[in-house]
N, C-alpha and C. Protein backbone atom coordinates (compact mmCIF):
# COMPACT_ATOMS: atom_id res chain seq x y z
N UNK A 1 0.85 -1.15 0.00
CA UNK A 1 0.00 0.00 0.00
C UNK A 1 0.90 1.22 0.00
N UNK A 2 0.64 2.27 -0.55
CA UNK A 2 1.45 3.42 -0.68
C UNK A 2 0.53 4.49 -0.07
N UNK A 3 0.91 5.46 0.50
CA UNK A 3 -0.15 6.30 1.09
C UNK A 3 0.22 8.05 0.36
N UNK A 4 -0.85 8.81 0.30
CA UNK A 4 -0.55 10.04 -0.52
C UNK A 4 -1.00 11.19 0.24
N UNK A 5 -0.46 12.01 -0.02
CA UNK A 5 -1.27 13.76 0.81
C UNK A 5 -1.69 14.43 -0.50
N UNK A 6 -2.89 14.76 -0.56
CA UNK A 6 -3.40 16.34 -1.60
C UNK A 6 -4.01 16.86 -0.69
N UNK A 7 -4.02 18.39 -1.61
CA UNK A 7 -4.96 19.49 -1.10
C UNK A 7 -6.50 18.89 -1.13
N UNK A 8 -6.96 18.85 -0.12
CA UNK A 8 -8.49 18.73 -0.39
C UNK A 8 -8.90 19.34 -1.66
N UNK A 9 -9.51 18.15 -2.67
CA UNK A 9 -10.68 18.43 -3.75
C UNK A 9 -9.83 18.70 -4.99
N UNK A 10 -8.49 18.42 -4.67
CA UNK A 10 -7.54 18.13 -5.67
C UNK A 10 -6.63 17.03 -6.10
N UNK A 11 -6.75 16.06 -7.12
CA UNK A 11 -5.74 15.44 -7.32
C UNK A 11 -5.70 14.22 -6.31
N UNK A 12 -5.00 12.89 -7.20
CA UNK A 12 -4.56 12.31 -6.40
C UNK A 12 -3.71 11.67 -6.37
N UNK A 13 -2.50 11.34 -5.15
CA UNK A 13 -1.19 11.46 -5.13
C UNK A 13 -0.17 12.69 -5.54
N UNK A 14 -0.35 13.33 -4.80
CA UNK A 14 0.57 14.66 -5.18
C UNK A 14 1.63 14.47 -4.24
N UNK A 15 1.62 14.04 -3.46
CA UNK A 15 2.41 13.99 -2.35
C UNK A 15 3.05 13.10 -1.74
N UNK A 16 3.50 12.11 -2.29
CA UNK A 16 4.03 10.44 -1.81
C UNK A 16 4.71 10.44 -0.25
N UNK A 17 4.04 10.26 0.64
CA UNK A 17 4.06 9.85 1.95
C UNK A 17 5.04 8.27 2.35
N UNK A 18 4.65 7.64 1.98
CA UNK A 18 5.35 6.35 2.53
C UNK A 18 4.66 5.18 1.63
N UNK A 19 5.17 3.94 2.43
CA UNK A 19 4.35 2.63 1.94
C UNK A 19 4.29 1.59 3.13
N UNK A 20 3.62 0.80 3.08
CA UNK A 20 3.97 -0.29 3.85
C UNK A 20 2.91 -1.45 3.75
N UNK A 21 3.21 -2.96 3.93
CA UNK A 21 2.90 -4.53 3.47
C UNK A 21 1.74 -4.27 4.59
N UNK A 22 0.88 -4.40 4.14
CA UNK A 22 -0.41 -4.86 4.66
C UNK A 22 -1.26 -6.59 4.51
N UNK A 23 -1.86 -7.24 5.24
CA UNK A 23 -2.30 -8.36 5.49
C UNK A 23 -4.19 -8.22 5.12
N UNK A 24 -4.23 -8.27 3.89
CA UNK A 24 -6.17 -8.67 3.97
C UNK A 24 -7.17 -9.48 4.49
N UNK A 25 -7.89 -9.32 4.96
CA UNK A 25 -8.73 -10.38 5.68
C UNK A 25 -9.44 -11.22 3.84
N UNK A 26 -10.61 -12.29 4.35
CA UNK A 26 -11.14 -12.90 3.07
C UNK A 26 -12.25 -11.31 2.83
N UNK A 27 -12.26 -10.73 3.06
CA UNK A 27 -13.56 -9.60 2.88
C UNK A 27 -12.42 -8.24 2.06
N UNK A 28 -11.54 -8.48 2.16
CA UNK A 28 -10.82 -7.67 0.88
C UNK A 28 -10.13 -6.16 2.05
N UNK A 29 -10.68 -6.73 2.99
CA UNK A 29 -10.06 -5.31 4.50
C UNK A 29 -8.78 -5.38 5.25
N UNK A 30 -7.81 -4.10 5.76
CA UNK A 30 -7.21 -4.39 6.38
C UNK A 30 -6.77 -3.26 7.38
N UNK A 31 -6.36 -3.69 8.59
CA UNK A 31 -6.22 -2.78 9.68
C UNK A 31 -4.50 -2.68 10.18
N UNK A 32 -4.50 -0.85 9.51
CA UNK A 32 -2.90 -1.14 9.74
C UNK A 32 -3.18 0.62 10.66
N UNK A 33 -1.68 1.04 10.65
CA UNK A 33 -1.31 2.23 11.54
C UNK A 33 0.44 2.26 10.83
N UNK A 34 -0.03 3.69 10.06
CA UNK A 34 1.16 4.43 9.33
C UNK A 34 1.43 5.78 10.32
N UNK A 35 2.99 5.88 10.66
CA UNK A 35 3.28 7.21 11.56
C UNK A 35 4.83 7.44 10.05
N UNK A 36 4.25 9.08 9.52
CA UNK A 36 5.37 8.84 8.34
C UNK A 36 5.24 10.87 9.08
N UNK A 37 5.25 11.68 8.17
CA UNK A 37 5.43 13.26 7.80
C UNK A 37 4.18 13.74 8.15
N UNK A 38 4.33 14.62 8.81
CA UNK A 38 2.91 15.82 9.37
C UNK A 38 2.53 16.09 8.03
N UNK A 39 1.02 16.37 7.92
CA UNK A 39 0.10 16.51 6.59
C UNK A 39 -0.47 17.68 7.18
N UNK A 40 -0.51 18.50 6.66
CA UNK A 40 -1.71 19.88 6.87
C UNK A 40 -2.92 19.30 6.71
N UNK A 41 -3.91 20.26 7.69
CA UNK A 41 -5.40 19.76 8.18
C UNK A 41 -5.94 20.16 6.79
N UNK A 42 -5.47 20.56 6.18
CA UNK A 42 -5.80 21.23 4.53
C UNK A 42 -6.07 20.31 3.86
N UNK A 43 -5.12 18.93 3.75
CA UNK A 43 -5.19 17.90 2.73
C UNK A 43 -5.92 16.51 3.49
N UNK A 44 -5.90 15.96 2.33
CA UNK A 44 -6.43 14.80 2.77
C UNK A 44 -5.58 13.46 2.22
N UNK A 45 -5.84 11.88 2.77
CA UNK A 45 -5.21 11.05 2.34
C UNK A 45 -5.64 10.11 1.81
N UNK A 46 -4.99 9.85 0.48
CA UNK A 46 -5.44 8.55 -0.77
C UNK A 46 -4.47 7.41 -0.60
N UNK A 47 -5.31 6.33 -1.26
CA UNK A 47 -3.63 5.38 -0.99
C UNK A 47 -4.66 4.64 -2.19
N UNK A 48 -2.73 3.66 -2.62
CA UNK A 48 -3.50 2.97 -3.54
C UNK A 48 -2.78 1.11 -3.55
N UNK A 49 -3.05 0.13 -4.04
CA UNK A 49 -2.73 -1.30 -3.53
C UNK A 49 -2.48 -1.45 -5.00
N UNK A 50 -1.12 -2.55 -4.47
CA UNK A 50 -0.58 -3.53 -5.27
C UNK A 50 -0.47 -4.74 -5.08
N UNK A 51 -1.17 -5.34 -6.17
CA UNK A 51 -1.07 -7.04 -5.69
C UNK A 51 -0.62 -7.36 -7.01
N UNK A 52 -1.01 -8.88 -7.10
CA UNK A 52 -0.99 -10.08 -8.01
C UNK A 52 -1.34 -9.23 -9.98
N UNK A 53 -2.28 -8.68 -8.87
CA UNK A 53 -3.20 -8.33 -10.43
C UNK A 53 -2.34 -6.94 -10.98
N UNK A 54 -1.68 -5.88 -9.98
CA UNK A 54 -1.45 -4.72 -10.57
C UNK A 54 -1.66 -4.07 -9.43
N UNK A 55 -1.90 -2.70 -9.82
CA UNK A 55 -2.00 -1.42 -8.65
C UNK A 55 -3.20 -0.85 -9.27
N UNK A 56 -3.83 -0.64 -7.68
CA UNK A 56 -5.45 -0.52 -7.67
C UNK A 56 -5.80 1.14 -8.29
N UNK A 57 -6.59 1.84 -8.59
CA UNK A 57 -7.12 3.34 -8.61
C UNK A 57 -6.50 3.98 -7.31
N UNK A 58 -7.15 4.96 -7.38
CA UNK A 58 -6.87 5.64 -6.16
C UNK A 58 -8.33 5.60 -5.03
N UNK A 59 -7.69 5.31 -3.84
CA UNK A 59 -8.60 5.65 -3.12
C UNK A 59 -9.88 6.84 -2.42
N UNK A 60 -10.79 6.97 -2.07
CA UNK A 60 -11.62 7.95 -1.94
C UNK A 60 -10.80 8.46 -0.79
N UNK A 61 -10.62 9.92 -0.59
CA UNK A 61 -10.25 10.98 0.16
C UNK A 61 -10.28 10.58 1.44
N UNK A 62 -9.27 10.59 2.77
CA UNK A 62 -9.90 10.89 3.98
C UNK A 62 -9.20 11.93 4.27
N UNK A 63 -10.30 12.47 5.04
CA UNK A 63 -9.40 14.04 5.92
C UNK A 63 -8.56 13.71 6.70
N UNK A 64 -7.64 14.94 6.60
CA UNK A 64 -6.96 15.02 8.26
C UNK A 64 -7.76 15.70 9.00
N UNK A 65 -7.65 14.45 10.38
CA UNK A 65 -8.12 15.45 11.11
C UNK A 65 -7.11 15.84 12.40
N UNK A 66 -7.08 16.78 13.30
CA UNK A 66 -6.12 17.48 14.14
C UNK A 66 -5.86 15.81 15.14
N UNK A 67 -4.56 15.30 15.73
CA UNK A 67 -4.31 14.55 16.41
C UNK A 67 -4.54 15.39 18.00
N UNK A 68 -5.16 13.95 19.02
CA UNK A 68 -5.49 14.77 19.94
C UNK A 68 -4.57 14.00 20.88
């Protein structure tokens, strides 16, 4: 999995953050925890998967939100 920063409502992958091997369950899900570069509350984060078959689209947007 590769993870990305854009400006909210722009683009995706502008910003190459990191990567790291993730484990899928049979339901196609997986539960990880990336600590890489501070992202402004401005942007948001896409990521996208590589398997067997290739490398997936891009993912739908999540915000940052402020760490508490």
């Amino acid at each position: 999995m590769q993870l990305f920063s854009n400006p909210t409502g722009m683009g995706e992958g502008k910003t190459f953050l990191g990567q790291l091997q993730v484990k899928i369950n049979r339901r196609g899900k997986a539960l990880f925890s990336f600590f890489g570069t501070a992202v402004p509350q401005a942007n948001a984060i896409t990521a996208t998967a590589t398997g067997a078959d290739g490398t997936s689209a891009f993912s739908d947007p999540v915000a940052v939100i402020p760490a508490s």
